[in-house]
PDB file of N, CA and C in Angstrom:
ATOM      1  N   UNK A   1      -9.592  10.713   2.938  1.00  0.00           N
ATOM      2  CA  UNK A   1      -9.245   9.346   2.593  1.00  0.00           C
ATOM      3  C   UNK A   1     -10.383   8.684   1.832  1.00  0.00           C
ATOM      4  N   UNK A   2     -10.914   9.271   0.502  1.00  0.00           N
ATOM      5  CA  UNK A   2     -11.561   9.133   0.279  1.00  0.00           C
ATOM      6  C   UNK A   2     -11.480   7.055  -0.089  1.00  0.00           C
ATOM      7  N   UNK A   3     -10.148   7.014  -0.739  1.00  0.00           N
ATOM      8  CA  UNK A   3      -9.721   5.538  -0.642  1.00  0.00           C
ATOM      9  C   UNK A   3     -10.422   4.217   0.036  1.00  0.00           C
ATOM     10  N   UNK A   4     -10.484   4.961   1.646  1.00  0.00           N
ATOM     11  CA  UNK A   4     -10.996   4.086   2.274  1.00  0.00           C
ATOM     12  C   UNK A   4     -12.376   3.458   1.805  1.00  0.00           C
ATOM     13  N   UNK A   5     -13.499   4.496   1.085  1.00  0.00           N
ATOM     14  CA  UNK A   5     -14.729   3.969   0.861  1.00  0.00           C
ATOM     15  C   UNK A   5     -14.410   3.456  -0.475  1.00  0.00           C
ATOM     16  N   UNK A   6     -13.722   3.741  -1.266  1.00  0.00           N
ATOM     17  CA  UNK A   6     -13.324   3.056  -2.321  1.00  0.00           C
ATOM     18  C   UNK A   6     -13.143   1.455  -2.317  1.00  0.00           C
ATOM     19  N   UNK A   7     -12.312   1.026  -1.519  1.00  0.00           N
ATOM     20  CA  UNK A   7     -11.590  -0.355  -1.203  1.00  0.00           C
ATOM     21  C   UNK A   7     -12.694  -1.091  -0.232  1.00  0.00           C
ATOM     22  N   UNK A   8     -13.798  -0.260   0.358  1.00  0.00           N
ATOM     23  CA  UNK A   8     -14.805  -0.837   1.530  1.00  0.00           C
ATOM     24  C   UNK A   8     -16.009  -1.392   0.326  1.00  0.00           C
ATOM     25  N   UNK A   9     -16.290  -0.511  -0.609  1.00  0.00           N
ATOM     26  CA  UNK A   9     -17.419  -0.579  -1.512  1.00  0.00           C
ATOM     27  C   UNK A   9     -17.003  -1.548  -2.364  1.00  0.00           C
ATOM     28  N   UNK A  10     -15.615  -1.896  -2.849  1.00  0.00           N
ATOM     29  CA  UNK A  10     -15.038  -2.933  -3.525  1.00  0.00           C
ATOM     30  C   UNK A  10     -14.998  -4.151  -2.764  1.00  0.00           C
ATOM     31  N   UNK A  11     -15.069  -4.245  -1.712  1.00  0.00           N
ATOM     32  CA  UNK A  11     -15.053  -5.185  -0.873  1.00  0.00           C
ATOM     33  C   UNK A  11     -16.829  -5.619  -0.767  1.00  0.00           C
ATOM     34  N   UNK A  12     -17.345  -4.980  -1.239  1.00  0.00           N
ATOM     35  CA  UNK A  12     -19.131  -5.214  -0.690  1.00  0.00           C
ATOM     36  C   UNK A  12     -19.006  -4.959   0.924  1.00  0.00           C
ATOM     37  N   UNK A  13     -18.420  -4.237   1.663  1.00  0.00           N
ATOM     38  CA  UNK A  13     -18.610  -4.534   2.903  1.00  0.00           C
ATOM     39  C   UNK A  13     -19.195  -3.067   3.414  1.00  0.00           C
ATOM     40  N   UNK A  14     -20.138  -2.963   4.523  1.00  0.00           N
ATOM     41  CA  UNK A  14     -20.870  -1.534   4.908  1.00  0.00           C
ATOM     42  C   UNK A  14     -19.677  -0.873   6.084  1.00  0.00           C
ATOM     43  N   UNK A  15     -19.859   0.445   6.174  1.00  0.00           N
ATOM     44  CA  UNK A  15     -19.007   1.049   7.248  1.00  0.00           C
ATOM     45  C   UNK A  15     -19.048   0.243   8.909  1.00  0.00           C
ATOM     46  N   UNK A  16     -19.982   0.148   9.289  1.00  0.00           N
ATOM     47  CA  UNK A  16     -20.530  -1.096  10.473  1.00  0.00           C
ATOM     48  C   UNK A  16     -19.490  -2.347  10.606  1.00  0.00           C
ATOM     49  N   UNK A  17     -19.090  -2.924   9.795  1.00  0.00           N
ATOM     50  CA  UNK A  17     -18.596  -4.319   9.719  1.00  0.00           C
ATOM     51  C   UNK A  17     -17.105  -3.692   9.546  1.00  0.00           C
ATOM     52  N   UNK A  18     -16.503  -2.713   8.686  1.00  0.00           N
ATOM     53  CA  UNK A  18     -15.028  -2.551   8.657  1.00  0.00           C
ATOM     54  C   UNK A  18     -14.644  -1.870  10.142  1.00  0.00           C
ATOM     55  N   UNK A  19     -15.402  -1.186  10.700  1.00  0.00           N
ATOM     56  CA  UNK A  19     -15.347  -0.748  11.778  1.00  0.00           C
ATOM     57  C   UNK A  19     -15.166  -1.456  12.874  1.00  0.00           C
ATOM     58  N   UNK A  20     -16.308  -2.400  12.502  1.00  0.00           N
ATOM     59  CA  UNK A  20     -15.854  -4.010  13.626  1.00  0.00           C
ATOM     60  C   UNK A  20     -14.561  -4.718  13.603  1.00  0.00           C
ATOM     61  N   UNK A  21     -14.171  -4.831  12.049  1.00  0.00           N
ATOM     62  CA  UNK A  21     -12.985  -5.264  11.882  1.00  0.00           C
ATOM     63  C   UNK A  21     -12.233  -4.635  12.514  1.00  0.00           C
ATOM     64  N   UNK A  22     -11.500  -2.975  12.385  1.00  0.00           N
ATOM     65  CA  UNK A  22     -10.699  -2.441  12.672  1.00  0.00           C
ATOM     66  C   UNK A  22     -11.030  -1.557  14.456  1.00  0.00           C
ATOM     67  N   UNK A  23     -12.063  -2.402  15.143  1.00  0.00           N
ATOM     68  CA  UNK A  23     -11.991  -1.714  16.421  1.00  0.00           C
ATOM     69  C   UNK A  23     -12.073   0.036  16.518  1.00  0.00           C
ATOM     70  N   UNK A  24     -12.946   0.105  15.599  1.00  0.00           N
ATOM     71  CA  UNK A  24     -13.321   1.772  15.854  1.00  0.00           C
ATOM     72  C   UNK A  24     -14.691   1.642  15.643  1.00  0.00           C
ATOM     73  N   UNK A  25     -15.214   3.254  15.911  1.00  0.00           N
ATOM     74  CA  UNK A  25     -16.692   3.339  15.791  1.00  0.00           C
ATOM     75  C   UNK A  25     -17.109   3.485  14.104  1.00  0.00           C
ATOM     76  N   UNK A  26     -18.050   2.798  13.940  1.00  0.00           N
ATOM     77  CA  UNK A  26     -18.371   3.448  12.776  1.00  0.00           C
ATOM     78  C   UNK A  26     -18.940   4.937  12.072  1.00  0.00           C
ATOM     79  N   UNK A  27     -19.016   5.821  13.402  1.00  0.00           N
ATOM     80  CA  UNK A  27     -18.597   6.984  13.258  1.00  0.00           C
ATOM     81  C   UNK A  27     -17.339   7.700  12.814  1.00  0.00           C
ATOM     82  N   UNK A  28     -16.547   6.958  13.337  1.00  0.00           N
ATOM     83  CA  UNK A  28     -14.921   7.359  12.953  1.00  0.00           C
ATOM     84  C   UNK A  28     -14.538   7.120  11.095  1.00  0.00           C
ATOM     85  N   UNK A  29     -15.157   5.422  10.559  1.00  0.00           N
ATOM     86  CA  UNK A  29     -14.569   5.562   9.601  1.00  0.00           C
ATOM     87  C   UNK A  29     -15.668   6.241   8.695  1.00  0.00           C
ATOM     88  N   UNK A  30     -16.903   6.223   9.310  1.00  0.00           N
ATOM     89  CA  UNK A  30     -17.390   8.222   8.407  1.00  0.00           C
ATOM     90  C   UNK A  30     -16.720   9.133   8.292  1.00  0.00           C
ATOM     91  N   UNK A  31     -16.167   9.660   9.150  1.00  0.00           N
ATOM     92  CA  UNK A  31     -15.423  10.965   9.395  1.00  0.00           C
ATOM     93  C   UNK A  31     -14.210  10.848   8.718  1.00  0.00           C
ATOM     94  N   UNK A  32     -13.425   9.263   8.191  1.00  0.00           N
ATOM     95  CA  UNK A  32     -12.375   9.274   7.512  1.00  0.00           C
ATOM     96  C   UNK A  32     -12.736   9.268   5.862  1.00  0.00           C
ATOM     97  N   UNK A  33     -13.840   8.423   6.001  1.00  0.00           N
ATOM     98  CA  UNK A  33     -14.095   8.817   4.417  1.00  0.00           C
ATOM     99  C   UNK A  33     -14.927  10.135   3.935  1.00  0.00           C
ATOM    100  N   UNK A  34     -14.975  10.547   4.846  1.00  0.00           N
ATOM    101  CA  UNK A  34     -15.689  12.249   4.562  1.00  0.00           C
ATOM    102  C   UNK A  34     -14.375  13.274   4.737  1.00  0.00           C
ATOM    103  N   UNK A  35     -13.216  12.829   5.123  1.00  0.00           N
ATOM    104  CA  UNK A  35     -12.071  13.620   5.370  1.00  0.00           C
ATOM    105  C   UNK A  35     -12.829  14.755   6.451  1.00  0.00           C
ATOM    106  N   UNK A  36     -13.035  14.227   7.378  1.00  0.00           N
ATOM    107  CA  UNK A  36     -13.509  15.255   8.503  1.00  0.00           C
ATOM    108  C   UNK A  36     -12.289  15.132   9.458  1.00  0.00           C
ATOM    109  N   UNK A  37     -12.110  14.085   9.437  1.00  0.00           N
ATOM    110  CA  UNK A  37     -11.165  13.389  10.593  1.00  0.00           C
ATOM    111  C   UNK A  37     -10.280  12.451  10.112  1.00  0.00           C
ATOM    112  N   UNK A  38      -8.711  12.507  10.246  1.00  0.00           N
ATOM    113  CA  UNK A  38      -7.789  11.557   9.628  1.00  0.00           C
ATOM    114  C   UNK A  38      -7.386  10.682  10.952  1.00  0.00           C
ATOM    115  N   UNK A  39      -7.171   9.801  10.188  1.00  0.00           N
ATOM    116  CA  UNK A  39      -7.089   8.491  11.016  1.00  0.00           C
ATOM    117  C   UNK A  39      -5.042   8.478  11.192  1.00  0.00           C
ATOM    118  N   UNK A  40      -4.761   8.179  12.922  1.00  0.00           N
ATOM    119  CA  UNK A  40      -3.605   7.807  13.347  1.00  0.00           C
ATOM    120  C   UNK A  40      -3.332   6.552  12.095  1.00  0.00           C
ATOM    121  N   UNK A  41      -1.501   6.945  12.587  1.00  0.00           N
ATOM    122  CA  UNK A  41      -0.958   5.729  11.433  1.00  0.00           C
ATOM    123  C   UNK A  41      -0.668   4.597  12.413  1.00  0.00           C
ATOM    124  N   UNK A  42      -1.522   4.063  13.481  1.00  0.00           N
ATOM    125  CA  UNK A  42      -1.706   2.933  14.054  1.00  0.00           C
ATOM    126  C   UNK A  42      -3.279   1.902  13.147  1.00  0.00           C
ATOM    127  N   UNK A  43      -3.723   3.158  12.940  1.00  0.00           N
ATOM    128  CA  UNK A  43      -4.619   2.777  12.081  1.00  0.00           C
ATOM    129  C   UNK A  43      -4.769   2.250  10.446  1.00  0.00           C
ATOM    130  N   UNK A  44      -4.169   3.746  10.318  1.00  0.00           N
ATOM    131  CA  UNK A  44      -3.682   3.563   8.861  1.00  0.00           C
ATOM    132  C   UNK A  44      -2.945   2.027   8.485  1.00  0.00           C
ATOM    133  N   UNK A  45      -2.302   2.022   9.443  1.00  0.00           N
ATOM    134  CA  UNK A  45      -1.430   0.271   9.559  1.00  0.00           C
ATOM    135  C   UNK A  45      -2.990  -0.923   9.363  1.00  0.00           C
ATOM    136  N   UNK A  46      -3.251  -0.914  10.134  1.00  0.00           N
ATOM    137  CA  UNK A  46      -4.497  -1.580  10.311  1.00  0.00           C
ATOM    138  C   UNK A  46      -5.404  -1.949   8.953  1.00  0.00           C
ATOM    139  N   UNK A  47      -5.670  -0.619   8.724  1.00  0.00           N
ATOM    140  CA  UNK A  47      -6.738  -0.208   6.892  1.00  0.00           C
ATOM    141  C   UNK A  47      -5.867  -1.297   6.193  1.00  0.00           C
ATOM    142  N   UNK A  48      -4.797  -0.451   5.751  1.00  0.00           N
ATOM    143  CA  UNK A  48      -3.947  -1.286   5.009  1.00  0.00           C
ATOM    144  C   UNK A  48      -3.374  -3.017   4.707  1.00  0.00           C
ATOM    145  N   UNK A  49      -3.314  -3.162   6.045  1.00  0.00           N
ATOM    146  CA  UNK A  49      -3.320  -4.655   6.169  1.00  0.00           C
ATOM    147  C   UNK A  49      -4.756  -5.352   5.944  1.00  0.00           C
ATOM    148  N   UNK A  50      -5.661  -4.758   6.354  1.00  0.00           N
ATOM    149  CA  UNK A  50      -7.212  -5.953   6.149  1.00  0.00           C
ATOM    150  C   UNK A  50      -7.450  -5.354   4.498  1.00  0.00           C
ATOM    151  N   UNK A  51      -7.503  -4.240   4.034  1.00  0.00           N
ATOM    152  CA  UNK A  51      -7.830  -4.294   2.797  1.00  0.00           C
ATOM    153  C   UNK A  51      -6.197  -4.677   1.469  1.00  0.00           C
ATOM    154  N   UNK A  52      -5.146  -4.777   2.269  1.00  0.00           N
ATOM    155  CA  UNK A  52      -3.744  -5.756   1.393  1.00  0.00           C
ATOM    156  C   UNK A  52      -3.345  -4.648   0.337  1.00  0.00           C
ATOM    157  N   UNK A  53      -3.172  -3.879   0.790  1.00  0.00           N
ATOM    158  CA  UNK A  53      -3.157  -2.371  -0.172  1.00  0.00           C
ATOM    159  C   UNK A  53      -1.857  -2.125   1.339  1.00  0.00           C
ATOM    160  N   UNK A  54      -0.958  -1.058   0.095  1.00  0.00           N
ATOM    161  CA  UNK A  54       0.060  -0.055   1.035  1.00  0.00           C
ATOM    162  C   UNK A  54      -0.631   1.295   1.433  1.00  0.00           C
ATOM    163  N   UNK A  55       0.319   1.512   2.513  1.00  0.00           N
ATOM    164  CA  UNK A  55      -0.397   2.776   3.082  1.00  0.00           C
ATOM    165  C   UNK A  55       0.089   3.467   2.536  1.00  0.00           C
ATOM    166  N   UNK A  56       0.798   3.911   1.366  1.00  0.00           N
ATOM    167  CA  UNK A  56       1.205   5.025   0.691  1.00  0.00           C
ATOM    168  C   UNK A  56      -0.058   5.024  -0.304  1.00  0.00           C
ATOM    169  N   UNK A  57      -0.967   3.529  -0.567  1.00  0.00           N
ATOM    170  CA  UNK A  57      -2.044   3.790  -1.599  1.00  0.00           C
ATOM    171  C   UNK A  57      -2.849   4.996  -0.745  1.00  0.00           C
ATOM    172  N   UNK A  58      -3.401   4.372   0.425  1.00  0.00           N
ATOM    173  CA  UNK A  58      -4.227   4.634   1.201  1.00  0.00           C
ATOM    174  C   UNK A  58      -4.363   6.283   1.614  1.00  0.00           C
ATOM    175  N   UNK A  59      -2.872   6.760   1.934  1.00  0.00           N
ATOM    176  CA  UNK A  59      -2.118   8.663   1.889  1.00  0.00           C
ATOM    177  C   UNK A  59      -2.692   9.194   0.378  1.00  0.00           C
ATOM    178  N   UNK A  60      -2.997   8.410  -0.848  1.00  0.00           N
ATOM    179  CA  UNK A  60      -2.696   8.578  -1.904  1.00  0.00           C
ATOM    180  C   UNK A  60      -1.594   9.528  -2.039  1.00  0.00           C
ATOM    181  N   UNK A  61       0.043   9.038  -1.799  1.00  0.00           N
ATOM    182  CA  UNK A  61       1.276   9.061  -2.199  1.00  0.00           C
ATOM    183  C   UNK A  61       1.209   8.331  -3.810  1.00  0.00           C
ATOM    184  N   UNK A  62       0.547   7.347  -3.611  1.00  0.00           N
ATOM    185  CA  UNK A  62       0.957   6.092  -4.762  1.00  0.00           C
ATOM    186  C   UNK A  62      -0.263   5.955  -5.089  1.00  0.00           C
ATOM    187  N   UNK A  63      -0.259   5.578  -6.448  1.00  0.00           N
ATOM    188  CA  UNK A  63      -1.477   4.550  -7.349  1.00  0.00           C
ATOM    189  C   UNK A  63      -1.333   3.165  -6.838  1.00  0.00           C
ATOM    190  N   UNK A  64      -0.130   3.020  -6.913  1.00  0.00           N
ATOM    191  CA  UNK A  64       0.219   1.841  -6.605  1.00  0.00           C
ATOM    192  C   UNK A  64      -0.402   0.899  -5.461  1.00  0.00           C
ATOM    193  N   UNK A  65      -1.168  -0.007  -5.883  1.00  0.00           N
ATOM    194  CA  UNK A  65      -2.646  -0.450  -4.328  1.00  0.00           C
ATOM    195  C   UNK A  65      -1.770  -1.615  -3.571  1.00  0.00           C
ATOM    196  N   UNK A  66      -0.749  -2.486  -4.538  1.00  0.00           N
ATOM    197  CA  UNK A  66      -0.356  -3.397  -3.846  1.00  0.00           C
ATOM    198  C   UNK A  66       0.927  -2.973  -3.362  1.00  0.00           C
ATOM    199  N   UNK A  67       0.815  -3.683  -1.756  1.00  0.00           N
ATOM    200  CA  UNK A  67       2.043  -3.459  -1.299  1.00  0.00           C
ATOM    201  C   UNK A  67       3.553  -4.365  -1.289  1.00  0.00           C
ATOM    202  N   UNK A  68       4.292  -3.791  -1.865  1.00  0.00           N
ATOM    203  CA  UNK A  68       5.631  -4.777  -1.941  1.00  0.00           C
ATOM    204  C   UNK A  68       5.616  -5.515  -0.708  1.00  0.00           C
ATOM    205  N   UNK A  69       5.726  -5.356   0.647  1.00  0.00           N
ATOM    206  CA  UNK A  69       5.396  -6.559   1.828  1.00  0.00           C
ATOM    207  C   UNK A  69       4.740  -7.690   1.326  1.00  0.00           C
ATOM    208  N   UNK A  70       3.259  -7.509   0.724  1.00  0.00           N
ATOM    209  CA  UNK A  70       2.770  -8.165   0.561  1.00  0.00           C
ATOM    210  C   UNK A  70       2.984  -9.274  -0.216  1.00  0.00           C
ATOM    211  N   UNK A  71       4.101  -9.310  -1.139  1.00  0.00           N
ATOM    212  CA  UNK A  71       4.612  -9.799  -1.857  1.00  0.00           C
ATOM    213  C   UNK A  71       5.521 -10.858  -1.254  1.00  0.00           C
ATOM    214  N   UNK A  72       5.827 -10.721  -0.058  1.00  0.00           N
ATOM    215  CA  UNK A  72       6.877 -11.758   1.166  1.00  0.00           C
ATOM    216  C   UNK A  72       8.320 -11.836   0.474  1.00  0.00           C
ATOM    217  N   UNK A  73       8.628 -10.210   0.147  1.00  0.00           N
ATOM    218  CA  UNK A  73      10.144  -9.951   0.111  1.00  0.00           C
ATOM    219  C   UNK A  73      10.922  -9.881   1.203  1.00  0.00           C
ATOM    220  N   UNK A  74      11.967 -10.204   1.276  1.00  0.00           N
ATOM    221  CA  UNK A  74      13.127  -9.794   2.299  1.00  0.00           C
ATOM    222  C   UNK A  74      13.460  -7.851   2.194  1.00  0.00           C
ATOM    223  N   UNK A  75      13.912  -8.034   3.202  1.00  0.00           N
ATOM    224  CA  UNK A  75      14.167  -6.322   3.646  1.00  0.00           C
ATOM    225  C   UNK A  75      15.306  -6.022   2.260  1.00  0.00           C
ATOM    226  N   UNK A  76      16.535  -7.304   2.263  1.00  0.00           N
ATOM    227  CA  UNK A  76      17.248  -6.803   0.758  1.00  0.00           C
ATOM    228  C   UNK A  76      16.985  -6.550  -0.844  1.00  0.00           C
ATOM    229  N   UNK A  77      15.704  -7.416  -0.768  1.00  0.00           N
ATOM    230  CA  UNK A  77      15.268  -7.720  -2.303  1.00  0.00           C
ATOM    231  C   UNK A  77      13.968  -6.117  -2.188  1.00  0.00           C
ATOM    232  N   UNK A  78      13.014  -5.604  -0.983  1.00  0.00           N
ATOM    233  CA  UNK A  78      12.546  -4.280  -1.361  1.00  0.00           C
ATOM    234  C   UNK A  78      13.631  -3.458  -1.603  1.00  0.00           C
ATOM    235  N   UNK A  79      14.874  -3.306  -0.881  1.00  0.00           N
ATOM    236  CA  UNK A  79      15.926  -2.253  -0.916  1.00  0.00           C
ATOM    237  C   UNK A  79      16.063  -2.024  -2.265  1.00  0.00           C
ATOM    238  N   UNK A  80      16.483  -3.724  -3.029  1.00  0.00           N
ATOM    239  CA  UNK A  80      17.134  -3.746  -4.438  1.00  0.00           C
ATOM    240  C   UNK A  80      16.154  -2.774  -5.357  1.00  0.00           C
ATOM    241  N   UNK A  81      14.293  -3.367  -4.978  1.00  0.00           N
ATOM    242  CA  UNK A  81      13.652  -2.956  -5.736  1.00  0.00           C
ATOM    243  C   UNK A  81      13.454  -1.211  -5.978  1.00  0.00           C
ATOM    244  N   UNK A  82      13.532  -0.561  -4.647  1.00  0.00           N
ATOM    245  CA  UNK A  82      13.018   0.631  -4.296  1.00  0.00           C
ATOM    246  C   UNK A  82      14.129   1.426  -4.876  1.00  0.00           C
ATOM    247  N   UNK A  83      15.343   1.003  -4.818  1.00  0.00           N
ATOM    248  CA  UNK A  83      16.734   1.465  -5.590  1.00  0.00           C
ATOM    249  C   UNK A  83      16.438   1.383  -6.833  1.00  0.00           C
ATOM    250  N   UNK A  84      15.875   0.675  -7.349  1.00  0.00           N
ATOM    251  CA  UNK A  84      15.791   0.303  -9.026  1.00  0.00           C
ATOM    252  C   UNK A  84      14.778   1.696  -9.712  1.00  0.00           C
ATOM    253  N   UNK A  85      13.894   2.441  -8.849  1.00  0.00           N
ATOM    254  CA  UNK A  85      12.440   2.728  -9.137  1.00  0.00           C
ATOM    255  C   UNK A  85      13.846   4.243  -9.178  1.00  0.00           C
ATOM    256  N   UNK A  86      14.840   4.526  -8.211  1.00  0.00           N
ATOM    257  CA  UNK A  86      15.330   5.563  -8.154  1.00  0.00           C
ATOM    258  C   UNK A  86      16.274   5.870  -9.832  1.00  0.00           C
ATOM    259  N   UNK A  87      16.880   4.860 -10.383  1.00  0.00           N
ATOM    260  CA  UNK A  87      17.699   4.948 -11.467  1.00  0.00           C
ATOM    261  C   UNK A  87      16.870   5.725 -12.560  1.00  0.00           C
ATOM    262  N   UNK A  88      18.492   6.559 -13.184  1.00  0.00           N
ATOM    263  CA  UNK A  88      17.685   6.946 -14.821  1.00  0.00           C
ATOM    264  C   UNK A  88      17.533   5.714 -15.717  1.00  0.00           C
ATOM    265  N   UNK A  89      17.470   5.928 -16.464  1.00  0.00           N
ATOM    266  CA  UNK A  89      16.977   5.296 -18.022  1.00  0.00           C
ATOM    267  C   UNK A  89      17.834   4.182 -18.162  1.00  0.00           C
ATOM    268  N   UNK A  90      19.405   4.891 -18.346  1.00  0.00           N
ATOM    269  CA  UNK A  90      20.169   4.140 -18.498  1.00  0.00           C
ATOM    270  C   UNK A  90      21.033   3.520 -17.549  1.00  0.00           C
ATOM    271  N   UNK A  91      20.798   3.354 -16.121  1.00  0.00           N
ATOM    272  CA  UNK A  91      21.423   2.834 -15.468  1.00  0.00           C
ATOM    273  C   UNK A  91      20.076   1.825 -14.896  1.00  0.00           C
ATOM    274  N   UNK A  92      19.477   1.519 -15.371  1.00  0.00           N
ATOM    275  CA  UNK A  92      18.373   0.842 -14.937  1.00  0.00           C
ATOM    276  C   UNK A  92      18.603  -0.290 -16.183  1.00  0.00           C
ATOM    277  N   UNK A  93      18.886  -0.197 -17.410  1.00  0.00           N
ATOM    278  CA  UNK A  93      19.560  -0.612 -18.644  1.00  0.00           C
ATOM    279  C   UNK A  93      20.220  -1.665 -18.521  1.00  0.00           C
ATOM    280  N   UNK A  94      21.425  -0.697 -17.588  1.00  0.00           N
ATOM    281  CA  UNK A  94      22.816  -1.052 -17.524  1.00  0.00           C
ATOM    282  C   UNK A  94      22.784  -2.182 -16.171  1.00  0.00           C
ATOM    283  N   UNK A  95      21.720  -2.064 -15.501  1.00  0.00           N
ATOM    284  CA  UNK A  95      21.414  -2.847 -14.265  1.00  0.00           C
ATOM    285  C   UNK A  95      20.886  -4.114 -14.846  1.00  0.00           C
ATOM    286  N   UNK A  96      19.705  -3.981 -15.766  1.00  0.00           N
ATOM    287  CA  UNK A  96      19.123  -5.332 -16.568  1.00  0.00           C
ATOM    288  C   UNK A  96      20.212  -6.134 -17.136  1.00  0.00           C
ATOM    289  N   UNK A  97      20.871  -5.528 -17.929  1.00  0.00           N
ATOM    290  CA  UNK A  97      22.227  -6.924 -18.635  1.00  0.00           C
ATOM    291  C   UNK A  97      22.726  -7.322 -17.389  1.00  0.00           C
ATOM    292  N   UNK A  98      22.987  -6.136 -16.217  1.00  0.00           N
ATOM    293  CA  UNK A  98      24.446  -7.137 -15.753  1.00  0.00           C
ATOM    294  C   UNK A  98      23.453  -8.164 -14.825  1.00  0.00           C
ATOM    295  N   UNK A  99      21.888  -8.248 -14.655  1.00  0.00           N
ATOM    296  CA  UNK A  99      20.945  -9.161 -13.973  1.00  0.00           C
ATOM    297  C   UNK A  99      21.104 -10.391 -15.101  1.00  0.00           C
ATOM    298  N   UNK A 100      21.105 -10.492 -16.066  1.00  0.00           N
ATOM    299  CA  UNK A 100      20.643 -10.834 -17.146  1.00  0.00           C
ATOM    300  C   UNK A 100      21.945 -11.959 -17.607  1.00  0.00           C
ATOM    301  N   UNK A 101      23.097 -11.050 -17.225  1.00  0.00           N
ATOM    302  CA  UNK A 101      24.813 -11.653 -17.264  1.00  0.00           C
ATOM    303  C   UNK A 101      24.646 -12.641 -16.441  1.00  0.00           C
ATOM    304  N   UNK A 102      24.273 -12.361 -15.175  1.00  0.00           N
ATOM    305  CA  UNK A 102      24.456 -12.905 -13.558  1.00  0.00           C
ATOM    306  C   UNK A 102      23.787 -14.661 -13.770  1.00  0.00           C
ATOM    307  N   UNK A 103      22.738 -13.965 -13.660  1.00  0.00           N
ATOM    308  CA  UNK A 103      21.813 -15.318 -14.787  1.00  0.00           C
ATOM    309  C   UNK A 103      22.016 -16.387 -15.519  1.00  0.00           C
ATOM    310  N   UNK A 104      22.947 -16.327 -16.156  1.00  0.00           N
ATOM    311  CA  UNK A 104      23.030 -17.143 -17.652  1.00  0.00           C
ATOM    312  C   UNK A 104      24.259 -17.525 -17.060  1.00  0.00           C
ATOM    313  N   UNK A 105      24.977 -17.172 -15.713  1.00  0.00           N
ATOM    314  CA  UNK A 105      26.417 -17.686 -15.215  1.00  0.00           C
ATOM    315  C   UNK A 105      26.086 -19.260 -15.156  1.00  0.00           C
TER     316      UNK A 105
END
């Protein structure tokens, strides 16, 4: 997770103090940014929320650092979005006019 020292060093903050934050030793988040030791996703929850990044950044699943939550969507409007990311070319197209139709009603 190398991430983690990424987002800690961007923060100016030392391993000591995120550790305080997140109730572990600062041994532990050595061992996470050395990938010695991976951190539970009680944790991972945790990382994610104090540094406002998704935990798919954090897995590096995603580039993507900000998390749609964070954004204070409803459970329907991520659905809409996460559906949208699934479409081809042209049904993503074909999705914009009829947003676009809806709109201008």
């Amino acid at each position: 997770m190398n991430r983690i020292r990424i987002l800690r060093e961007e923060r100016g903050i030392n391993q000591q103090r995120l550790a305080a934050e997140l109730n572990v030793t600062q041994a532990m988040i050595s061992k996470y940014e050395l990938e010695i030791s991976e951190s539970d996703l009680n944790t991972i929850r945790r990382i994610a929320e104090f540094f406002g990044v998704s935990s798919d950044y954090l897995l590096e699943i995603s580039d993507e650092k900000i998390s749609v939550s964070s954004f204070g969507l409803s459970e329907a409007e991520r659905e809409i979005l996460f559906g949208f990311k699934r479409l081809n070319t042209i049904q993503k197209a074909k999705l914009q006019a009829y947003l676009q139709g809806l709109l201008q009603e």
